[in-house]
Protein backbone atom coordinates (compact mmCIF):
# COMPACT_ATOMS: atom_id res chain seq x y z
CA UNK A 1 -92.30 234.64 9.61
CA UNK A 2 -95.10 231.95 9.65
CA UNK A 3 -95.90 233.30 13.34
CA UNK A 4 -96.71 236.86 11.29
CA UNK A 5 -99.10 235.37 8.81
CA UNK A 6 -100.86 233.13 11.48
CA UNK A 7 -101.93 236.66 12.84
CA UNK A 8 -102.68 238.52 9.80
CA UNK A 9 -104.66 236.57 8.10
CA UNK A 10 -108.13 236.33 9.51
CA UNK A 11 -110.11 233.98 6.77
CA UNK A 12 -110.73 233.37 3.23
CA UNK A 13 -114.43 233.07 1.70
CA UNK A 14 -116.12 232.18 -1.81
CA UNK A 15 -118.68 233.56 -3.49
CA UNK A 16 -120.06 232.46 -6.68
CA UNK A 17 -122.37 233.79 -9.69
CA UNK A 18 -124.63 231.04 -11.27
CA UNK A 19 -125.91 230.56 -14.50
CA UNK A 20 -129.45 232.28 -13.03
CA UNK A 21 -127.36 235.53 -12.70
CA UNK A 22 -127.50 234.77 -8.63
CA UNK A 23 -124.37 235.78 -6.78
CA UNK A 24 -124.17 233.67 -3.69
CA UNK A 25 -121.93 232.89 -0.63
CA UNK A 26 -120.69 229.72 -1.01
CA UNK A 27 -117.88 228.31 1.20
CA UNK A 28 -115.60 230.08 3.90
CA UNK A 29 -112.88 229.22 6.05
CA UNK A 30 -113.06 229.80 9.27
CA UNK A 31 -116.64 230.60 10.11
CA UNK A 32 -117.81 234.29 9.63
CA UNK A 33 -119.82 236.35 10.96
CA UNK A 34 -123.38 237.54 9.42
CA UNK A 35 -122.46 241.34 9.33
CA UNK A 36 -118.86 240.54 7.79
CA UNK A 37 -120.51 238.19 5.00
CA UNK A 38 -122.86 240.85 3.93
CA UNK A 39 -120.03 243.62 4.06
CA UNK A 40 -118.20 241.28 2.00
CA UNK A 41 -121.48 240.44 -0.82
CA UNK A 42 -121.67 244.05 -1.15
CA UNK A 43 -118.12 244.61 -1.47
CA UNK A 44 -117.94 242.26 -4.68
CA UNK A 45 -118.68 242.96 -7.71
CA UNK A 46 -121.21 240.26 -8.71
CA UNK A 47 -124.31 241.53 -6.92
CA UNK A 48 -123.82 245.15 -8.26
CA UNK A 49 -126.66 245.95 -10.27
CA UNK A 50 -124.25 247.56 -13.30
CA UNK A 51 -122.77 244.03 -14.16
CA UNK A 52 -119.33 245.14 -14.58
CA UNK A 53 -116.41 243.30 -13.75
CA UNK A 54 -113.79 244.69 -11.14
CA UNK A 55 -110.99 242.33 -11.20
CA UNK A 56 -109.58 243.88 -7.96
CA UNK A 57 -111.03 245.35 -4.94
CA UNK A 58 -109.63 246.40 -1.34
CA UNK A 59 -110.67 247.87 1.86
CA UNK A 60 -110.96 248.37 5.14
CA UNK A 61 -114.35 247.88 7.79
CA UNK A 62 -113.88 248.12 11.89
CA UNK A 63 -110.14 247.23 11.45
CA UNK A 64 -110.34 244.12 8.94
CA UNK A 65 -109.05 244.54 5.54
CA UNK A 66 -110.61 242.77 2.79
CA UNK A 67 -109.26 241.84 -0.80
CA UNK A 68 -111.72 240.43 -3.29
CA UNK A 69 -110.48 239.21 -7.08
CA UNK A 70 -113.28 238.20 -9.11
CA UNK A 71 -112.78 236.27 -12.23
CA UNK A 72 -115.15 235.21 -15.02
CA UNK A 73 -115.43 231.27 -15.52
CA UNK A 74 -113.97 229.93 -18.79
CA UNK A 75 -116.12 226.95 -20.69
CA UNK A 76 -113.19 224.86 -19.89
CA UNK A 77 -113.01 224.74 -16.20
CA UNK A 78 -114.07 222.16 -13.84
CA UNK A 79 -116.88 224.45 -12.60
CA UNK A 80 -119.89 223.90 -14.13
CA UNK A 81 -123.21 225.96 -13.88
CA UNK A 82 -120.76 229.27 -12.54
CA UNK A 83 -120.19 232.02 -14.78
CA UNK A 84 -117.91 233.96 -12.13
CA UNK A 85 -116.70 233.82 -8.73
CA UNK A 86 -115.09 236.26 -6.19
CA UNK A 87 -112.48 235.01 -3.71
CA UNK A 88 -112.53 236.58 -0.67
CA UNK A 89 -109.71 236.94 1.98
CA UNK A 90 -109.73 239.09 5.36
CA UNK A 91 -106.56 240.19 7.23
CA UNK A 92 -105.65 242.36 9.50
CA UNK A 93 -103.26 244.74 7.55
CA UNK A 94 -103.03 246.93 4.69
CA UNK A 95 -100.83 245.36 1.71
CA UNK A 96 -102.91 245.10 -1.49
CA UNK A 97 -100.06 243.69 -3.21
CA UNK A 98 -99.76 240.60 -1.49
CA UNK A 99 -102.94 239.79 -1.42
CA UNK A 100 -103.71 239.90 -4.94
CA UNK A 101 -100.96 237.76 -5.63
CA UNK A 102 -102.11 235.10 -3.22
CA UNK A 103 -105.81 235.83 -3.99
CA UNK A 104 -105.21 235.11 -7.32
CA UNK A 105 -102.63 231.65 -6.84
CA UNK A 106 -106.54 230.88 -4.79
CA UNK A 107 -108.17 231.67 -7.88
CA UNK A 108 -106.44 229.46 -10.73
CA UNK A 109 -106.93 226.69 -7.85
CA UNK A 110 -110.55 227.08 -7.54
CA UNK A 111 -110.49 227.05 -11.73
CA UNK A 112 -108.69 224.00 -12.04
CA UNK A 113 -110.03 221.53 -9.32
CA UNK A 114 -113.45 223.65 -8.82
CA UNK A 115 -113.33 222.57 -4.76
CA UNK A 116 -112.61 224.90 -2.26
CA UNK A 117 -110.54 221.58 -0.50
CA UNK A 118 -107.62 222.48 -2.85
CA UNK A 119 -107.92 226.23 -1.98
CA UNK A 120 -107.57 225.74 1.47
CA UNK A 121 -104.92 223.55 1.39
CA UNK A 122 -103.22 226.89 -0.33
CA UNK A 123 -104.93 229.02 2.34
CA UNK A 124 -102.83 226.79 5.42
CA UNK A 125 -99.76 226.57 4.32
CA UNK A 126 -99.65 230.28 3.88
CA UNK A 127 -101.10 230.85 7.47
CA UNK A 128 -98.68 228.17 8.93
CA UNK A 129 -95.59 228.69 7.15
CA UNK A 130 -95.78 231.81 5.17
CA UNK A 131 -95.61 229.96 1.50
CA UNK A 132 -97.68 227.85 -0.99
CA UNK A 133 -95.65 226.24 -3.73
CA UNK A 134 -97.73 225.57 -6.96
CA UNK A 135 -95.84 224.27 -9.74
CA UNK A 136 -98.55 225.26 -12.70
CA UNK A 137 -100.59 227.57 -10.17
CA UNK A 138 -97.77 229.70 -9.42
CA UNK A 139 -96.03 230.30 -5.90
CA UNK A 140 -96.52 232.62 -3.18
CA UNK A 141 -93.66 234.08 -0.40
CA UNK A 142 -94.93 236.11 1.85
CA UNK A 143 -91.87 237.58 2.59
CA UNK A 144 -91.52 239.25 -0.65
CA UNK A 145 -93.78 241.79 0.23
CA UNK A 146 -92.60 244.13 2.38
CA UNK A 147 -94.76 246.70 3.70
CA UNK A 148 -93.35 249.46 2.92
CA UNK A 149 -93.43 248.67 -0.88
CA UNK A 150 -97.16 248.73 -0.48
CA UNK A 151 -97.28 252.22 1.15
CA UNK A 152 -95.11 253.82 -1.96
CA UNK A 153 -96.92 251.73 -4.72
CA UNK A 154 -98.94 254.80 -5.65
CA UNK A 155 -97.64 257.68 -7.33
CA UNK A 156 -97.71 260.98 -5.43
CA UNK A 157 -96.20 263.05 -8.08
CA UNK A 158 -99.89 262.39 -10.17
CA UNK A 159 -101.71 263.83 -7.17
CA UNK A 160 -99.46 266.84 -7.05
CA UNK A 161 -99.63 267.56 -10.77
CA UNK A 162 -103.23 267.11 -10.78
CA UNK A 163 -104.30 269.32 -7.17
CA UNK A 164 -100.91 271.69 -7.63
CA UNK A 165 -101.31 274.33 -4.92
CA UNK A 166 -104.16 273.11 -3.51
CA UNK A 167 -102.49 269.71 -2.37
CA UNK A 168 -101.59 271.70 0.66
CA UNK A 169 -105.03 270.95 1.49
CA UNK A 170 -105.07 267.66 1.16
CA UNK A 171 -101.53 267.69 3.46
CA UNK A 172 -103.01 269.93 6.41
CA UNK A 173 -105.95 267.79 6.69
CA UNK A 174 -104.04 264.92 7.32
CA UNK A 175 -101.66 265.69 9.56
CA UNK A 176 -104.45 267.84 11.85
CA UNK A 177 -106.29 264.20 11.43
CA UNK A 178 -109.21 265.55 9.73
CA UNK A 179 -112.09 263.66 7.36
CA UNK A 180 -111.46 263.39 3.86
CA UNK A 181 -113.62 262.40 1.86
CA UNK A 182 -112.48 261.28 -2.00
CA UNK A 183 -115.28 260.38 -4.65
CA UNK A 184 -115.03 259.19 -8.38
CA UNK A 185 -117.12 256.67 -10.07
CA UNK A 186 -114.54 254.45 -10.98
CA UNK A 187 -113.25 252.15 -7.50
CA UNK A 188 -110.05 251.75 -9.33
CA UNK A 189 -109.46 255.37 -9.25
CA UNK A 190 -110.44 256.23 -5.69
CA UNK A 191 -108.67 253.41 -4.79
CA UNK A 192 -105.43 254.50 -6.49
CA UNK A 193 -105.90 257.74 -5.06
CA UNK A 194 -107.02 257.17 -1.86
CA UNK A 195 -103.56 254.66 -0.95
CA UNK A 196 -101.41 256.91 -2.00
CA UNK A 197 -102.42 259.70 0.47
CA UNK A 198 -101.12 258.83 3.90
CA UNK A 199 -97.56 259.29 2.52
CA UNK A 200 -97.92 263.12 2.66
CA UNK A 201 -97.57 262.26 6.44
CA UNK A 202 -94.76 259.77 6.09
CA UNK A 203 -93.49 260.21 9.69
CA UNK A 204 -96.42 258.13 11.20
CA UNK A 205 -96.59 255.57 8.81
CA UNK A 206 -100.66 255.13 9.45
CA UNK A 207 -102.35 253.14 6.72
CA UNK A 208 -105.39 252.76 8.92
CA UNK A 209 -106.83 255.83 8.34
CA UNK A 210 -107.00 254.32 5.27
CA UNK A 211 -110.86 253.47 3.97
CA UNK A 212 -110.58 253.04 0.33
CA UNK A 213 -114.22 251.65 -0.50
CA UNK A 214 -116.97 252.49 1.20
CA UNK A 215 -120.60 252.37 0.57
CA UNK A 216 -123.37 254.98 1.76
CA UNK A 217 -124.79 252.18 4.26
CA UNK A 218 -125.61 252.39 7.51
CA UNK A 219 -123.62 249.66 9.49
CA UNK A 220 -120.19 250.92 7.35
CA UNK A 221 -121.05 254.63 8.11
CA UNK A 222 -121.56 254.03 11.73
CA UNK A 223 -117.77 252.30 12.06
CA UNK A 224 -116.54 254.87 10.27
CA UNK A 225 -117.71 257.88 12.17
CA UNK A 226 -115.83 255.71 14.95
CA UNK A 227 -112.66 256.97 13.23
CA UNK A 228 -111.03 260.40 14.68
CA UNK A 229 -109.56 260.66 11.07
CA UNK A 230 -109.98 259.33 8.10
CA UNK A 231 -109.76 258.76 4.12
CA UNK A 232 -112.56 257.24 2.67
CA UNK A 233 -113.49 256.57 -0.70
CA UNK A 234 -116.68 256.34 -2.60
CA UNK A 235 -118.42 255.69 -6.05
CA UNK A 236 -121.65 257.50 -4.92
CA UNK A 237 -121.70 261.10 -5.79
CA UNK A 238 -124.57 261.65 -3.11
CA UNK A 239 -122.07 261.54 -0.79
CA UNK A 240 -121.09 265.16 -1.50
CA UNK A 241 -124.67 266.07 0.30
CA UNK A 242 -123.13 263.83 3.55
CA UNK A 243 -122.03 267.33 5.64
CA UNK A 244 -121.56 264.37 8.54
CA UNK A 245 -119.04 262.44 7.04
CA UNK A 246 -116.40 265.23 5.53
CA UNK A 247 -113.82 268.11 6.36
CA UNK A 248 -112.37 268.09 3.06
CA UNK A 249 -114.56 266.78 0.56
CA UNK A 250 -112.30 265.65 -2.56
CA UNK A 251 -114.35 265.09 -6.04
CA UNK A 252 -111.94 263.51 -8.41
CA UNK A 253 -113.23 264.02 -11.98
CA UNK A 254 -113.45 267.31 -11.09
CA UNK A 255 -110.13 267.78 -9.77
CA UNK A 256 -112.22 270.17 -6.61
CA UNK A 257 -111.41 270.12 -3.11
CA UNK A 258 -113.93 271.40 -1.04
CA UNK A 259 -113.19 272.29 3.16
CA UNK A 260 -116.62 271.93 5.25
CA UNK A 261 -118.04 274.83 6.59
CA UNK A 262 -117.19 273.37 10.23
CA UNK A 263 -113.61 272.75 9.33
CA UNK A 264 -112.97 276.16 7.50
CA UNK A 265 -111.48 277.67 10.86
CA UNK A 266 -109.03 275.01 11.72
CA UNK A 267 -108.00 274.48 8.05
CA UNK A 268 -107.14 278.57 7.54
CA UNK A 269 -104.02 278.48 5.21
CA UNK A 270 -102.11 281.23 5.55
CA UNK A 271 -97.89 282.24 5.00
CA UNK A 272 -96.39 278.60 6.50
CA UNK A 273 -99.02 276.25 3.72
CA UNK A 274 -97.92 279.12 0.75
CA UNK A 275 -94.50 277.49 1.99
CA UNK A 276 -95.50 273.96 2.22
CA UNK A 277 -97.49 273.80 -0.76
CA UNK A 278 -94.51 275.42 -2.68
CA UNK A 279 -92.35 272.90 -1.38
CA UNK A 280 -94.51 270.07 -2.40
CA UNK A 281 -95.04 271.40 -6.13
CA UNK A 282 -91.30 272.43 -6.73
CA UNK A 283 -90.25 268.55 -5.31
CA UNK A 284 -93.41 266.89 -7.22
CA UNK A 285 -92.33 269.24 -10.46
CA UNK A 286 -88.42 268.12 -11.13
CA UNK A 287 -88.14 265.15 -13.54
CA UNK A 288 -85.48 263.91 -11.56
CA UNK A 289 -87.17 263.29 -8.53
CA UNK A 290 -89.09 259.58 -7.47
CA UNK A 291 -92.42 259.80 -5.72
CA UNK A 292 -90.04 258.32 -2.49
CA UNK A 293 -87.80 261.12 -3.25
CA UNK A 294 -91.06 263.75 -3.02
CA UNK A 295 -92.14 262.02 -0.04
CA UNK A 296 -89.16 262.42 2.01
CA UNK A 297 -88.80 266.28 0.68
CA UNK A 298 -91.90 266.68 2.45
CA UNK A 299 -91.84 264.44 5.57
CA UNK A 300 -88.59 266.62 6.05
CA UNK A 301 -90.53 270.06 5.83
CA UNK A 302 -92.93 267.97 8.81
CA UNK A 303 -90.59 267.06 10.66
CA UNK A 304 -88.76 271.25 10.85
CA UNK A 305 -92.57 272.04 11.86
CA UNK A 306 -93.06 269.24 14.57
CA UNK A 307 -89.27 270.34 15.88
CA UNK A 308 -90.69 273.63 16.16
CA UNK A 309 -93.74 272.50 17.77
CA UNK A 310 -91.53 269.93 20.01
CA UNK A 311 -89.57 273.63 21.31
CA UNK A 312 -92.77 274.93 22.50
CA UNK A 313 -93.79 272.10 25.34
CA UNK A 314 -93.18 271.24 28.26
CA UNK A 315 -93.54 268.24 30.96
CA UNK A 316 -95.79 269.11 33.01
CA UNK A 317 -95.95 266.38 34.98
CA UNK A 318 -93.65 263.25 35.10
CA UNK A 319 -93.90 260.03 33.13
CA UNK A 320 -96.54 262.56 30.57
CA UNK A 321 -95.94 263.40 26.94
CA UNK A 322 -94.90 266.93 26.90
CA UNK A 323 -97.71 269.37 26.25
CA UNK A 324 -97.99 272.30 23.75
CA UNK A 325 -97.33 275.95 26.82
CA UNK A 326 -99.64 277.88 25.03
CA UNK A 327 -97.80 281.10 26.10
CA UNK A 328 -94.42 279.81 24.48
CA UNK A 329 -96.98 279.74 21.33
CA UNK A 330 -97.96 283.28 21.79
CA UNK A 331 -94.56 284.76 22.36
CA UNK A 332 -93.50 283.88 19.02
CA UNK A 333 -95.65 286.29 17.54
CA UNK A 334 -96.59 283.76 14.06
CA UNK A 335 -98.81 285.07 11.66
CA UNK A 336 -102.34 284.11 12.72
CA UNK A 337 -102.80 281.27 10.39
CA UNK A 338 -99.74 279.84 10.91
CA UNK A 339 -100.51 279.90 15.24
CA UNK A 340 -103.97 278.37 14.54
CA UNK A 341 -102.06 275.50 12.39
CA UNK A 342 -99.58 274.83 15.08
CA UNK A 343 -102.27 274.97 18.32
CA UNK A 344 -104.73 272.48 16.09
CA UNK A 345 -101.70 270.33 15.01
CA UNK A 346 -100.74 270.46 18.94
CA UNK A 347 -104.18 268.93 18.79
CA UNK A 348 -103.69 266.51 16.70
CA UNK A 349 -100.63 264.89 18.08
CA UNK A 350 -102.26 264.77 21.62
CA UNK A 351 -100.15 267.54 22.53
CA UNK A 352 -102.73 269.66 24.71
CA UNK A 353 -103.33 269.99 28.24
CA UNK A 354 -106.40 268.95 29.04
């Protein structure tokens, strides 16, 4: 287990807010670089102009996750001339959970003994053997967080009862890999949206597509356009005039989902989504059901289409994956839309001759 948190956790970083209302980097551990650090200042909450306080914040930049808790500094602490500080940690996988818990075990530390010394005594004996016992500070396992708790934390009956029909959207976009882009002013909301969407493609598992807080700045917009697919989330509404960035364009107060003018052809629903997006409403609509129950309802409906899809390959040529034979496609004589989903989803899964 300790081998596993040696390589996920990449580094751990303080930032403070003064009594001058200056937010600063303080102390990290390792070193960082300069274009992480700044990711990271503008990632926490103390040098946004609005003042407000956002407990907890997550995301993802050029394959580093990063978790920041910020607290505000009580008269009693051992800090003195700090009104509020954000602890930073960087890791190389997606598990907000954990880190929060951890984060915050950093936290009361950093409170009590106001040195980072004591925090990164915390900070090793996570990375070397998975744990950090704390009598009054609480204590940290790693192994009580299992992955796949973090990928059904959020609740994918809400985003069905909220989008209905049109979450069929939402599900074709992901599994033809396409850009989604999800805005609301609140990061807590796109956040708890944002996590939660992957699992409407449960058979690849693939929280890296996952961008859940991203500004309108250069260097982040770059990496992401990196990305083949994506979800990304924002708090600036000008982001809906970012044609470059979007093939769905999700606006969350709103409840809208817009498709791109460039995407409208591969994204034509047609008789098979009426289907899928029945599916997911009928599964999302009985009381009975858990959000892992609605996931698997639909992650079986993907897996009847990728069968299908698997029946209409072949190897071309040894040791390759098999690849969609586009007149096997034809033959089957599928409404239009539903021939245009399968040859772009073909796509998708790298299953085209080139």
């Amino acid at each position: 287990m300790a081998e596993t948190e040696a390589q996920l956790l990449l580094g751990v970083g303080l930032i403070e807010k003064d009594t001058n209302g200056d937010a600063l980097w303080v102390w990290c551990y390792p070193s960082t670089t300069v274009e992480l650090r700044d990711l990271l200042l503008r990632k926490c909450c103390l040098t946004d102009e609005s003042k407000q306080l956002h407990p907890f914040v997550f995301g993802q930049c050029r394959l580093t996750w990063f978790y920041v808790v910020t607290t505000e500094v009580p008269d009693s602490s051992a800090l003195k001339k700090v009104t509020h500080f954000s602890i930073v940690l960087t890791t190389k996988d997606f598990n907000p959970e954990k880190y929060a818990a951890f984060t915050r075990i950093l936290c009361r530390i950093y409170l009590k003994y106001g040195s980072p010394v004591k925090m990164m005594e915390s900070y090793i004996s996570v990375l070397t053997k998975g744990i950090c016992q704390n009598e009054e500070n609480g204590s940290f396992l790693s192994k009580d967080f299992d992955v796949r708790k973090a990928y059904l934390v959020g609740s994918i009956k809400d985003i069905i009862s909220q989008f209905g029909m049109e979450t069929v959207i939402l599900y074709t976009a992901l599994m033809l890999k396409k850009r989604i882009v999800v805005y609301h002013p609140r990061i807590e909301a796109v956040q708890e949206f944002t996590r939660t969407l992957p699992a409407l493609v449960w058979h690849r598992q693939d929280w890296s597509i996952l961008h859940s807080y991203v500004h309108l700045n250069d260097d982040e917009l770059e990496a992401l356009k990196l990305c083949p697919g994506y979800i990304a989330g924002f708090i600036d509404s000008e982001v809906s005039n970012r044609m470059d960035l979007y093939d769905v364009y999700v606006n969350l107060p709103e409840s809208e989902i817009t498709i791109s003018q460039q995407a409208k052809e591969a994204m034509t629903m047609g008789k098979l989504h009426k289907e899928i997006g029945q599916l997911i409403v009928q599964s999302a609509e009985d009381p009975e059901k858990s959000n892992s129950q609605v996931i698997k309802d639909i992650s079986l409906k993907t897996k009847e289409i990728l069968t299908s899809l698997a029946s209409l390959t072949e190897v071309l040529h040894d040791n390759e994956k098999p690849s969609l034979n586009f007149e096997a496609l034809k033959q089957k004589r599928f409404p239009p839309a539903t021939e245009n989903f399968l040859y772009h989803l073909a796509a998708a899964e790298q299953m085209l001759e080139i």
